[in-house]
C-alpha atoms as a PDB file:
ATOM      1  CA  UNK A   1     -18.929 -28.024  43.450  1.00  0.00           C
ATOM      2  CA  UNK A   2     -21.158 -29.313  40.400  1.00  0.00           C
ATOM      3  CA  UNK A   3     -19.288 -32.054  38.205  1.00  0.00           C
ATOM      4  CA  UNK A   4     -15.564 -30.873  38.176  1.00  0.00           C
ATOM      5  CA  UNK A   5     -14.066 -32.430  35.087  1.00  0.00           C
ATOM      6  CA  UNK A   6     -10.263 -32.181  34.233  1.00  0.00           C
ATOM      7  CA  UNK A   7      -8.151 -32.754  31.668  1.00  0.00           C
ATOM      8  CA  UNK A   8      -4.411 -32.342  30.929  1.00  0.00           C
ATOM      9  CA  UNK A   9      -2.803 -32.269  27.933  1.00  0.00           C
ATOM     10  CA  UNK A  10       0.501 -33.570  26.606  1.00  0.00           C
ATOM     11  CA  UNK A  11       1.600 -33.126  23.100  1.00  0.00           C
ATOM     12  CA  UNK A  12       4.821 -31.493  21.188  1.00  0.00           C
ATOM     13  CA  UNK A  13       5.217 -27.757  20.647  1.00  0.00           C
ATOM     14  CA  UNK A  14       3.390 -26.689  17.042  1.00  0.00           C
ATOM     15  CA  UNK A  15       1.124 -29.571  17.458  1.00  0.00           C
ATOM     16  CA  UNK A  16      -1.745 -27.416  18.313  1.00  0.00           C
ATOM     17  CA  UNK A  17      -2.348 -28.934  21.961  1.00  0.00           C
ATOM     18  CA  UNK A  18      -2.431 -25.618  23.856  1.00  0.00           C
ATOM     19  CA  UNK A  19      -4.829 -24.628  21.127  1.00  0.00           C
ATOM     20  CA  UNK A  20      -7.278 -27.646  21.338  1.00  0.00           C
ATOM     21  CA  UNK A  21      -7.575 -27.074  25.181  1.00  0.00           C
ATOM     22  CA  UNK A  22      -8.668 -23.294  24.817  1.00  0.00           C
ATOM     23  CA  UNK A  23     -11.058 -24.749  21.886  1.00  0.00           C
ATOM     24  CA  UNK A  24     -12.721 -26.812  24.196  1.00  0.00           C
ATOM     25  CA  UNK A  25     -12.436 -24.614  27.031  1.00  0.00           C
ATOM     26  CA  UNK A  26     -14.568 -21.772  24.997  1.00  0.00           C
ATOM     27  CA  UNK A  27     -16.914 -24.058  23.532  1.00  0.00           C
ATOM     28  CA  UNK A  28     -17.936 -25.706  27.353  1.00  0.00           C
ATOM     29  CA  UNK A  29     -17.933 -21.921  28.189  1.00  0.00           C
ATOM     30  CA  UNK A  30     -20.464 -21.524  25.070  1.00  0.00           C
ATOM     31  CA  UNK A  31     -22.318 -24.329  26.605  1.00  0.00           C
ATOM     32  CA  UNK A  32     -23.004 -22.248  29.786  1.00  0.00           C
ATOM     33  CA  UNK A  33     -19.998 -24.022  32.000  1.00  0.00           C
ATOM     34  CA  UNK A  34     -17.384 -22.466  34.235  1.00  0.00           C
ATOM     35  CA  UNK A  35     -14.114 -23.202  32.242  1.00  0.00           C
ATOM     36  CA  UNK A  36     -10.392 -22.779  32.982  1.00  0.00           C
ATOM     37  CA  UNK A  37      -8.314 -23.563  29.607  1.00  0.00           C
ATOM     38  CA  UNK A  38      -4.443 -22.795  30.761  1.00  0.00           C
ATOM     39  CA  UNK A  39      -1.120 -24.132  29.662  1.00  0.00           C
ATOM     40  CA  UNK A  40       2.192 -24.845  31.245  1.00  0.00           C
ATOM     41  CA  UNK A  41       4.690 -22.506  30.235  1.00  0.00           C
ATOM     42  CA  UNK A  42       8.510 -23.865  30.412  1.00  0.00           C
ATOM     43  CA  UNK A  43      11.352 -23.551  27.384  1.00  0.00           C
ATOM     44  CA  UNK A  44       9.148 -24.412  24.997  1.00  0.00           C
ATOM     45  CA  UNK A  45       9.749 -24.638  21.085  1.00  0.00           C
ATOM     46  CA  UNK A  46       8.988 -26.633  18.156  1.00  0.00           C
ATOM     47  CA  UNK A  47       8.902 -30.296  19.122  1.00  0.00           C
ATOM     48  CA  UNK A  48       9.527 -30.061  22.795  1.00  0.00           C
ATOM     49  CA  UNK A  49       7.224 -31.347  25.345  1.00  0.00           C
ATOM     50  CA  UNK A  50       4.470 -29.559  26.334  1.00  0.00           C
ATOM     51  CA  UNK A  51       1.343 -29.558  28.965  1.00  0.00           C
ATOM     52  CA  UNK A  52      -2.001 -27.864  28.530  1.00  0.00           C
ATOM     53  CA  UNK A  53      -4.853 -28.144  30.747  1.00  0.00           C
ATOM     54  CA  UNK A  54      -8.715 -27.947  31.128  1.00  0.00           C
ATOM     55  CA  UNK A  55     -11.124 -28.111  33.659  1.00  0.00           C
ATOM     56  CA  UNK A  56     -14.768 -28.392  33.201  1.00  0.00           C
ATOM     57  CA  UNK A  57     -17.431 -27.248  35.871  1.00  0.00           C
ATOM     58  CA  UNK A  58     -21.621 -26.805  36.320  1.00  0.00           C
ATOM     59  CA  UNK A  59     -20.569 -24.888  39.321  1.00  0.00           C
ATOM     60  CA  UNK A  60     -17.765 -21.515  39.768  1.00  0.00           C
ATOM     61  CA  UNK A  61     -14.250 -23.162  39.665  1.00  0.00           C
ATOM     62  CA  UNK A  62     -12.306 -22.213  42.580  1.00  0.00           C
ATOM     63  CA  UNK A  63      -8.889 -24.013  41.972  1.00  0.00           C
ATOM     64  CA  UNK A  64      -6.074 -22.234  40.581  1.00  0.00           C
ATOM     65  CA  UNK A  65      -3.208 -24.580  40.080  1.00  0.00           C
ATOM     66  CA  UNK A  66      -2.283 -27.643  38.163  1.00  0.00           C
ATOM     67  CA  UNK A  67      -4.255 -30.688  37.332  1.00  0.00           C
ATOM     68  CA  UNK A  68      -2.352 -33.256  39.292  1.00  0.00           C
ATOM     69  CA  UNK A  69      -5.032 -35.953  39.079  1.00  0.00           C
ATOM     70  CA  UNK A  70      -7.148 -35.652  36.021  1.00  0.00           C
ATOM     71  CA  UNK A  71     -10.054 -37.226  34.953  1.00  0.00           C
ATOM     72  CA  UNK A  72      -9.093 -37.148  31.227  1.00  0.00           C
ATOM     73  CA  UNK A  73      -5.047 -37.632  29.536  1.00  0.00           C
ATOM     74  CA  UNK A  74      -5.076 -36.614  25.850  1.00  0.00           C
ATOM     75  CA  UNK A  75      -1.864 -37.567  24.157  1.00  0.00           C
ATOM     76  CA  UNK A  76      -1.192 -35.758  20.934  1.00  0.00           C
ATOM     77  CA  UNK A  77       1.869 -37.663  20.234  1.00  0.00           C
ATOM     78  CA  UNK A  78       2.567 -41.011  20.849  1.00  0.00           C
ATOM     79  CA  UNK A  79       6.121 -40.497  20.863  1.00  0.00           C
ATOM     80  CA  UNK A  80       5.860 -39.163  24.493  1.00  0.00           C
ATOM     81  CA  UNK A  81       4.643 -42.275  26.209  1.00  0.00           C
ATOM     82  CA  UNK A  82       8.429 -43.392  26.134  1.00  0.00           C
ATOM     83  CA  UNK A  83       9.475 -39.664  27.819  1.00  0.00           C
ATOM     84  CA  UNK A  84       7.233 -38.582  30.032  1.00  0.00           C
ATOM     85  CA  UNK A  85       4.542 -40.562  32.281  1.00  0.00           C
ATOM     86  CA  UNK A  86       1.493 -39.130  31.386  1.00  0.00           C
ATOM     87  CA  UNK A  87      -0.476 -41.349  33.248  1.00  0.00           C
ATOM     88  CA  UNK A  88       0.986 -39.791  36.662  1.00  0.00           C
ATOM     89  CA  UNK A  89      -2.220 -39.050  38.764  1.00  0.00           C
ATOM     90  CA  UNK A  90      -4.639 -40.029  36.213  1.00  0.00           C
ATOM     91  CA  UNK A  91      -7.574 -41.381  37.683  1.00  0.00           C
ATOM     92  CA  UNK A  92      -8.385 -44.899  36.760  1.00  0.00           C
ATOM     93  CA  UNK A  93     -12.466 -44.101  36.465  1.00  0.00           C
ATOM     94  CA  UNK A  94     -11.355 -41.801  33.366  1.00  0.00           C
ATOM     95  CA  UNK A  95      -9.520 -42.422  30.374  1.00  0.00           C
ATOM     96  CA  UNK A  96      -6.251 -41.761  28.356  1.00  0.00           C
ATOM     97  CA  UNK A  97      -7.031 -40.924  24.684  1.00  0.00           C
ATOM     98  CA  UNK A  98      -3.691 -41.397  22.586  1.00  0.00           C
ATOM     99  CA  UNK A  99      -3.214 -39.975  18.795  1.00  0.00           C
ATOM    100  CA  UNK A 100      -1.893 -43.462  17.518  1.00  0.00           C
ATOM    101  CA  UNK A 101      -2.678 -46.054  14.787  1.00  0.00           C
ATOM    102  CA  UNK A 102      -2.388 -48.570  17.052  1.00  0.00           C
ATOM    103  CA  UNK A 103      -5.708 -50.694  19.457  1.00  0.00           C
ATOM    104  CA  UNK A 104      -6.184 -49.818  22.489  1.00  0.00           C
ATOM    105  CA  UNK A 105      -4.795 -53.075  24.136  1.00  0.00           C
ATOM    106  CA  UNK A 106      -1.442 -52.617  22.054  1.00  0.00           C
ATOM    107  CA  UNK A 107      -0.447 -49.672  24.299  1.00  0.00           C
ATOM    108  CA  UNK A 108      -1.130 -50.528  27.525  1.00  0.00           C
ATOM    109  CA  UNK A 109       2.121 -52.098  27.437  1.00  0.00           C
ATOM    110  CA  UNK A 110       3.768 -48.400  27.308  1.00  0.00           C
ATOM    111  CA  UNK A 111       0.976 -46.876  29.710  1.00  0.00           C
ATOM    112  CA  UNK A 112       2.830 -47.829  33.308  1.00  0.00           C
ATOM    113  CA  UNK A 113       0.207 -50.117  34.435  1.00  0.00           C
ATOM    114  CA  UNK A 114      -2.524 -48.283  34.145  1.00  0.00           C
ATOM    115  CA  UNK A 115      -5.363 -49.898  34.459  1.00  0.00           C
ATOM    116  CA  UNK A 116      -8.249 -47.477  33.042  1.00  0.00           C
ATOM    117  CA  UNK A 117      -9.381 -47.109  30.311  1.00  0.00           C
ATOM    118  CA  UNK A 118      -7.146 -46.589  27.085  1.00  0.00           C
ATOM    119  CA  UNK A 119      -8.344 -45.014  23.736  1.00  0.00           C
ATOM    120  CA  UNK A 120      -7.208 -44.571  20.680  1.00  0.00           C
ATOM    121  CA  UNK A 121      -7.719 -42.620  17.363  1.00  0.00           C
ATOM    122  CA  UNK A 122      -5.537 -42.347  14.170  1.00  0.00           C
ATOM    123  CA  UNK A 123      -5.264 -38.479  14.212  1.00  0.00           C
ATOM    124  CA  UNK A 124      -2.717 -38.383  11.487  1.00  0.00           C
ATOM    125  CA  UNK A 125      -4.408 -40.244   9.256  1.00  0.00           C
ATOM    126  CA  UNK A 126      -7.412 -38.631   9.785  1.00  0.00           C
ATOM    127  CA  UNK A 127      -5.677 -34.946   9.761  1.00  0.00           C
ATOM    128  CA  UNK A 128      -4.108 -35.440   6.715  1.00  0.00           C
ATOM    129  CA  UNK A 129      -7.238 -36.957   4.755  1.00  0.00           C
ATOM    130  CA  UNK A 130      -9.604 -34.573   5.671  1.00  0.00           C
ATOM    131  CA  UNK A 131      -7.399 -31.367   6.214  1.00  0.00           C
ATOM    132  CA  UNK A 132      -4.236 -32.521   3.528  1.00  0.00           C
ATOM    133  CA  UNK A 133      -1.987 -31.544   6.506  1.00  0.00           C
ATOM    134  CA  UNK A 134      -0.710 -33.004   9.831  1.00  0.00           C
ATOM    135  CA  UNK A 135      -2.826 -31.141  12.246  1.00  0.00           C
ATOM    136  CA  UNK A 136      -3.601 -33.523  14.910  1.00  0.00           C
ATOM    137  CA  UNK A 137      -5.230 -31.297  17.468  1.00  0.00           C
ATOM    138  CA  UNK A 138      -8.394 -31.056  15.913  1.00  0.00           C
ATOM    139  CA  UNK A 139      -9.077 -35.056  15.636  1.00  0.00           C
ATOM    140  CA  UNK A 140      -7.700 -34.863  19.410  1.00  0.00           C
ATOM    141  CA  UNK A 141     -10.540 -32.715  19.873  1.00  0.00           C
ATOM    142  CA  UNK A 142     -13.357 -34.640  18.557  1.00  0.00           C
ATOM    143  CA  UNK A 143     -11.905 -37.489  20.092  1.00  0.00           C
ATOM    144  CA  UNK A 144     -11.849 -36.310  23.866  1.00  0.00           C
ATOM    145  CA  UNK A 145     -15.938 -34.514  23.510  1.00  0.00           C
ATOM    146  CA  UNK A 146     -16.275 -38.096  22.732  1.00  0.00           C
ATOM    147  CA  UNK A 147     -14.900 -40.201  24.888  1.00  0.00           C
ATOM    148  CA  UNK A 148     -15.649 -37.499  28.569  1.00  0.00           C
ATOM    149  CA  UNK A 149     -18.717 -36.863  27.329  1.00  0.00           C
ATOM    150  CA  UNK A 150     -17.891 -33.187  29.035  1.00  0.00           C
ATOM    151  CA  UNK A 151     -20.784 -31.802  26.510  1.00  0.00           C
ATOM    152  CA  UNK A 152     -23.258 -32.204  24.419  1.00  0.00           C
ATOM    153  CA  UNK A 153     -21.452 -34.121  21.251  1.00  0.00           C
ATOM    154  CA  UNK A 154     -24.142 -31.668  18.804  1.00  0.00           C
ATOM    155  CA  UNK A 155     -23.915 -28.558  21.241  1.00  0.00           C
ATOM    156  CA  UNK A 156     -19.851 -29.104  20.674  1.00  0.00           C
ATOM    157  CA  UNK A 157     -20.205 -29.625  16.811  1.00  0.00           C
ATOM    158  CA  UNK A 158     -22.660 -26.498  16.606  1.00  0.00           C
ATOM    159  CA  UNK A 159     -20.449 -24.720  18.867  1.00  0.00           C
ATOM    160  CA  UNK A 160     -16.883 -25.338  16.885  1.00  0.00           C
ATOM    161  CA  UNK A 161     -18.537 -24.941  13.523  1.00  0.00           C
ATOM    162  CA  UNK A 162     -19.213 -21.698  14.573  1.00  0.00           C
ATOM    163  CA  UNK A 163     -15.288 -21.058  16.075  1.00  0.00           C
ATOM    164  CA  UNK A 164     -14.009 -22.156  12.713  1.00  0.00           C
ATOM    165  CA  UNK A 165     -16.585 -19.919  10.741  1.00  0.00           C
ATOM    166  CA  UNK A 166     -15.137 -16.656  12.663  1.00  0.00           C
ATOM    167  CA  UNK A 167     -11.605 -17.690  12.746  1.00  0.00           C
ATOM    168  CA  UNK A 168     -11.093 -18.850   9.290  1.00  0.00           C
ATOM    169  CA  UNK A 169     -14.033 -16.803   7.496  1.00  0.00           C
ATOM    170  CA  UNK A 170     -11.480 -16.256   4.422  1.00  0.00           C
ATOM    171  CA  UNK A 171     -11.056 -19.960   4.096  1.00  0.00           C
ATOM    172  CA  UNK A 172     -14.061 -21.741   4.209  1.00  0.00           C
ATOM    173  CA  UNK A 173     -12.204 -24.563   2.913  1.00  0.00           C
ATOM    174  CA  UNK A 174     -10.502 -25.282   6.116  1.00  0.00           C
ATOM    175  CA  UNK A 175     -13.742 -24.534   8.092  1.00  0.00           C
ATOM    176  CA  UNK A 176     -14.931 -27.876   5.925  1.00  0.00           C
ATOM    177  CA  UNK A 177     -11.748 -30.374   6.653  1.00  0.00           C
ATOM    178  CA  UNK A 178     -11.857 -29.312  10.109  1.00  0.00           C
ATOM    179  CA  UNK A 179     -15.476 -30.607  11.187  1.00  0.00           C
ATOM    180  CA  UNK A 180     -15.295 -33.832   8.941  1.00  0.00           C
ATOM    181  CA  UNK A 181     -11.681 -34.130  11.115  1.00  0.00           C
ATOM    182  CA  UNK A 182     -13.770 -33.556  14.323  1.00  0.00           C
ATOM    183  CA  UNK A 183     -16.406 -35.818  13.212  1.00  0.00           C
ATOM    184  CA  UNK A 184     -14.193 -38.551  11.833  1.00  0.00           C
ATOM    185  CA  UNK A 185     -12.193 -38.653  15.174  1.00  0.00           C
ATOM    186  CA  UNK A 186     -15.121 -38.944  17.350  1.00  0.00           C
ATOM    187  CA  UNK A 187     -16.487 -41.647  15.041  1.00  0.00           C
ATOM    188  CA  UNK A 188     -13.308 -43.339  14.802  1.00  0.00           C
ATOM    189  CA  UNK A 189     -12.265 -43.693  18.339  1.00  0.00           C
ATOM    190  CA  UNK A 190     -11.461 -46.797  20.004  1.00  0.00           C
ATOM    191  CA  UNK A 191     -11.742 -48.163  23.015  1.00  0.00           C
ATOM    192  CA  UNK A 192     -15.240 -46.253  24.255  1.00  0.00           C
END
Protein backbone atom coordinates (compact mmCIF):
# COMPACT_ATOMS: atom_id res chain seq x y z
CA UNK A 1 0.00 0.00 0.00
CA UNK A 2 1.04 3.70 -1.08
CA UNK A 3 1.45 6.13 2.04
CA UNK A 4 -1.37 5.02 4.50
CA UNK A 5 -2.02 8.03 6.67
CA UNK A 6 -4.45 7.93 9.73
CA UNK A 7 -5.99 10.03 11.86
CA UNK A 8 -8.48 9.80 14.78
CA UNK A 9 -10.43 12.23 16.14
CA UNK A 10 -11.56 13.13 19.65
CA UNK A 11 -13.72 16.03 20.40
CA UNK A 12 -17.32 16.65 22.23
CA UNK A 13 -20.64 15.99 20.52
CA UNK A 14 -21.85 19.44 18.49
CA UNK A 15 -18.30 20.37 18.17
CA UNK A 16 -18.22 19.57 14.57
CA UNK A 17 -15.42 16.74 14.82
CA UNK A 18 -17.29 14.03 12.89
CA UNK A 19 -17.83 16.81 10.40
CA UNK A 20 -14.15 18.01 10.01
CA UNK A 21 -13.07 14.32 9.37
CA UNK A 22 -15.61 13.81 6.38
CA UNK A 23 -14.31 17.47 5.25
CA UNK A 24 -11.02 16.27 4.95
CA UNK A 25 -11.87 12.93 3.91
CA UNK A 26 -13.74 14.47 0.62
CA UNK A 27 -11.29 17.00 -0.05
CA UNK A 28 -8.11 14.13 -0.08
CA UNK A 29 -10.77 12.26 -2.18
CA UNK A 30 -10.92 15.60 -4.44
CA UNK A 31 -7.24 15.38 -4.48
CA UNK A 32 -7.37 11.96 -6.27
CA UNK A 33 -6.71 9.76 -2.84
CA UNK A 34 -8.45 6.66 -1.56
CA UNK A 35 -10.25 8.03 1.62
CA UNK A 36 -12.20 6.41 4.48
CA UNK A 37 -13.85 9.34 6.72
CA UNK A 38 -16.00 7.21 9.50
CA UNK A 39 -17.03 7.90 13.03
CA UNK A 40 -17.58 5.92 16.16
CA UNK A 41 -21.04 5.65 16.98
CA UNK A 42 -21.85 5.05 20.91
CA UNK A 43 -24.63 7.17 23.18
CA UNK A 44 -23.69 10.12 21.86
CA UNK A 45 -25.23 13.71 22.58
CA UNK A 46 -24.33 17.18 23.11
CA UNK A 47 -21.07 17.35 25.03
CA UNK A 48 -20.25 13.73 25.34
CA UNK A 49 -17.16 12.21 24.07
CA UNK A 50 -16.81 11.37 20.76
CA UNK A 51 -14.28 9.59 18.09
CA UNK A 52 -14.07 10.23 14.38
CA UNK A 53 -11.61 8.85 12.10
CA UNK A 54 -9.67 9.27 8.76
CA UNK A 55 -7.41 7.48 6.78
CA UNK A 56 -5.51 8.77 3.91
CA UNK A 57 -4.09 6.52 0.99
CA UNK A 58 -2.15 6.88 -2.76
CA UNK A 59 -3.11 3.30 -3.00
CA UNK A 60 -7.01 1.30 -2.53
CA UNK A 61 -7.54 1.12 1.32
CA UNK A 62 -8.22 -2.29 2.35
CA UNK A 63 -8.76 -1.94 6.21
CA UNK A 64 -12.08 -1.77 7.61
CA UNK A 65 -11.88 -1.24 11.30
CA UNK A 66 -10.63 1.24 13.80
CA UNK A 67 -7.55 3.31 13.85
CA UNK A 68 -5.80 1.82 16.81
CA UNK A 69 -2.40 3.37 16.06
CA UNK A 70 -2.66 6.59 14.20
CA UNK A 71 -0.34 8.67 12.66
CA UNK A 72 -2.23 11.92 13.50
CA UNK A 73 -4.51 12.76 17.19
CA UNK A 74 -6.62 15.91 16.69
CA UNK A 75 -8.11 17.08 19.93
CA UNK A 76 -11.02 19.42 19.57
CA UNK A 77 -11.33 19.96 23.19
CA UNK A 78 -8.84 20.20 25.60
CA UNK A 79 -11.04 19.28 28.28
CA UNK A 80 -10.65 15.56 27.25
CA UNK A 81 -6.98 15.12 27.90
CA UNK A 82 -8.05 14.70 31.68
CA UNK A 83 -10.89 11.82 30.47
CA UNK A 84 -9.81 9.93 27.95
CA UNK A 85 -6.09 8.98 26.74
CA UNK A 86 -5.98 10.06 23.43
CA UNK A 87 -2.58 9.39 22.96
CA UNK A 88 -3.31 5.44 23.25
CA UNK A 89 -1.51 3.96 20.12
CA UNK A 90 -0.44 7.14 18.70
CA UNK A 91 2.64 6.79 16.96
CA UNK A 92 5.47 8.84 18.24
CA UNK A 93 6.81 9.77 14.40
CA UNK A 94 3.33 11.75 14.13
CA UNK A 95 1.81 14.33 16.07
CA UNK A 96 -1.09 15.32 18.48
CA UNK A 97 -2.67 18.67 17.45
CA UNK A 98 -4.75 20.04 20.55
CA UNK A 99 -7.46 23.06 20.25
CA UNK A 100 -5.86 24.98 23.30
CA UNK A 101 -4.42 28.44 24.13
CA UNK A 102 -1.78 26.99 25.70
CA UNK A 103 2.44 26.08 24.05
CA UNK A 104 3.08 23.10 23.10
CA UNK A 105 5.52 22.21 26.01
CA UNK A 106 2.71 23.29 28.61
CA UNK A 107 0.71 20.13 27.77
CA UNK A 108 2.89 17.52 27.60
CA UNK A 109 2.44 17.35 31.18
CA UNK A 110 -1.34 16.05 30.52
CA UNK A 111 -0.26 13.97 27.30
CA UNK A 112 0.84 10.49 29.29
CA UNK A 113 4.37 10.67 28.33
CA UNK A 114 4.21 11.00 25.05
CA UNK A 115 7.03 11.78 23.56
CA UNK A 116 6.09 13.03 19.85
CA UNK A 117 5.39 15.71 18.77
CA UNK A 118 2.69 18.09 20.42
CA UNK A 119 0.86 21.02 18.63
CA UNK A 120 -1.16 23.49 19.40
CA UNK A 121 -3.62 26.13 17.97
CA UNK A 122 -6.09 28.56 19.72
CA UNK A 123 -9.25 27.35 17.82
CA UNK A 124 -11.59 29.32 19.95
CA UNK A 125 -10.08 32.30 19.61
CA UNK A 126 -9.63 31.99 16.21
CA UNK A 127 -13.41 30.57 15.63
CA UNK A 128 -14.91 33.22 17.28
CA UNK A 129 -12.84 36.16 15.54
CA UNK A 130 -13.18 35.12 12.24
CA UNK A 131 -16.61 33.22 12.30
CA UNK A 132 -18.28 35.37 15.64
CA UNK A 133 -19.11 31.83 16.91
CA UNK A 134 -17.42 28.87 18.70
CA UNK A 135 -16.94 26.54 15.86
CA UNK A 136 -13.72 24.91 16.46
CA UNK A 137 -13.72 22.23 13.82
CA UNK A 138 -12.86 24.29 11.08
CA UNK A 139 -9.48 25.85 12.72
CA UNK A 140 -8.98 21.98 13.68
CA UNK A 141 -9.05 21.54 10.11
CA UNK A 142 -6.59 23.93 8.85
CA UNK A 143 -4.54 23.01 11.60
CA UNK A 144 -4.14 19.14 10.91
CA UNK A 145 -3.60 19.83 6.52
CA UNK A 146 -0.90 21.66 8.22
CA UNK A 147 0.83 19.96 10.48
CA UNK A 148 0.41 15.91 8.29
CA UNK A 149 1.02 17.55 5.40
CA UNK A 150 -1.66 14.71 4.03
CA UNK A 151 -2.19 17.29 0.91
CA UNK A 152 -1.37 19.89 -0.89
CA UNK A 153 -1.93 23.01 1.75
CA UNK A 154 -3.37 25.17 -1.79
CA UNK A 155 -5.04 21.95 -3.37
CA UNK A 156 -6.88 21.76 0.34
CA UNK A 157 -7.68 25.59 0.41
CA UNK A 158 -8.96 25.40 -3.35
CA UNK A 159 -10.66 22.31 -2.53
CA UNK A 160 -12.69 23.56 0.83
CA UNK A 161 -13.37 26.94 -0.70
CA UNK A 162 -15.20 25.17 -3.07
CA UNK A 163 -17.15 22.74 -0.18
CA UNK A 164 -18.14 25.92 1.57
CA UNK A 165 -19.30 27.67 -1.77
CA UNK A 166 -21.90 24.62 -2.40
CA UNK A 167 -22.85 24.08 1.12
CA UNK A 168 -23.44 27.53 2.26
CA UNK A 169 -24.20 29.24 -1.28
CA UNK A 170 -27.03 31.40 0.62
CA UNK A 171 -24.46 32.69 3.02
CA UNK A 172 -21.50 33.74 1.49
CA UNK A 173 -20.70 35.37 4.62
CA UNK A 174 -19.84 32.22 6.36
CA UNK A 175 -18.08 30.86 3.20
CA UNK A 176 -15.63 34.10 4.10
CA UNK A 177 -15.03 33.46 8.11
CA UNK A 178 -14.56 29.95 7.36
CA UNK A 179 -11.33 30.10 5.03
CA UNK A 180 -9.70 33.09 7.00
CA UNK A 181 -10.52 30.37 10.14
CA UNK A 182 -8.75 27.66 8.00
CA UNK A 183 -6.04 29.91 7.07
CA UNK A 184 -5.52 31.51 10.46
CA UNK A 185 -5.25 28.00 12.11
CA UNK A 186 -2.76 26.68 9.77
CA UNK A 187 -0.78 29.91 10.17
CA UNK A 188 -1.15 29.94 13.76
CA UNK A 189 -0.13 26.51 14.75
CA UNK A 190 2.49 25.68 17.09
CA UNK A 191 4.79 23.33 17.54
CA UNK A 192 5.51 22.38 13.54
Amino acid sequence: MGKLVEIRWHGRGGQGAKTASLLLADAAFNTGKYIQGFPEYGPERMGAPITAYNRISDDKIRIHSNIYEPDYVVVVDETLLTVIDVTSGLKESGAIIINTDKAPDDIKKHLKGYNGKVCTVDARKISEEALGKYFPNTPMLGAVVKVSKVMAEEEFLNDAKESFAHKFASKPEVIEGNMKAIQRAMQEVKGI
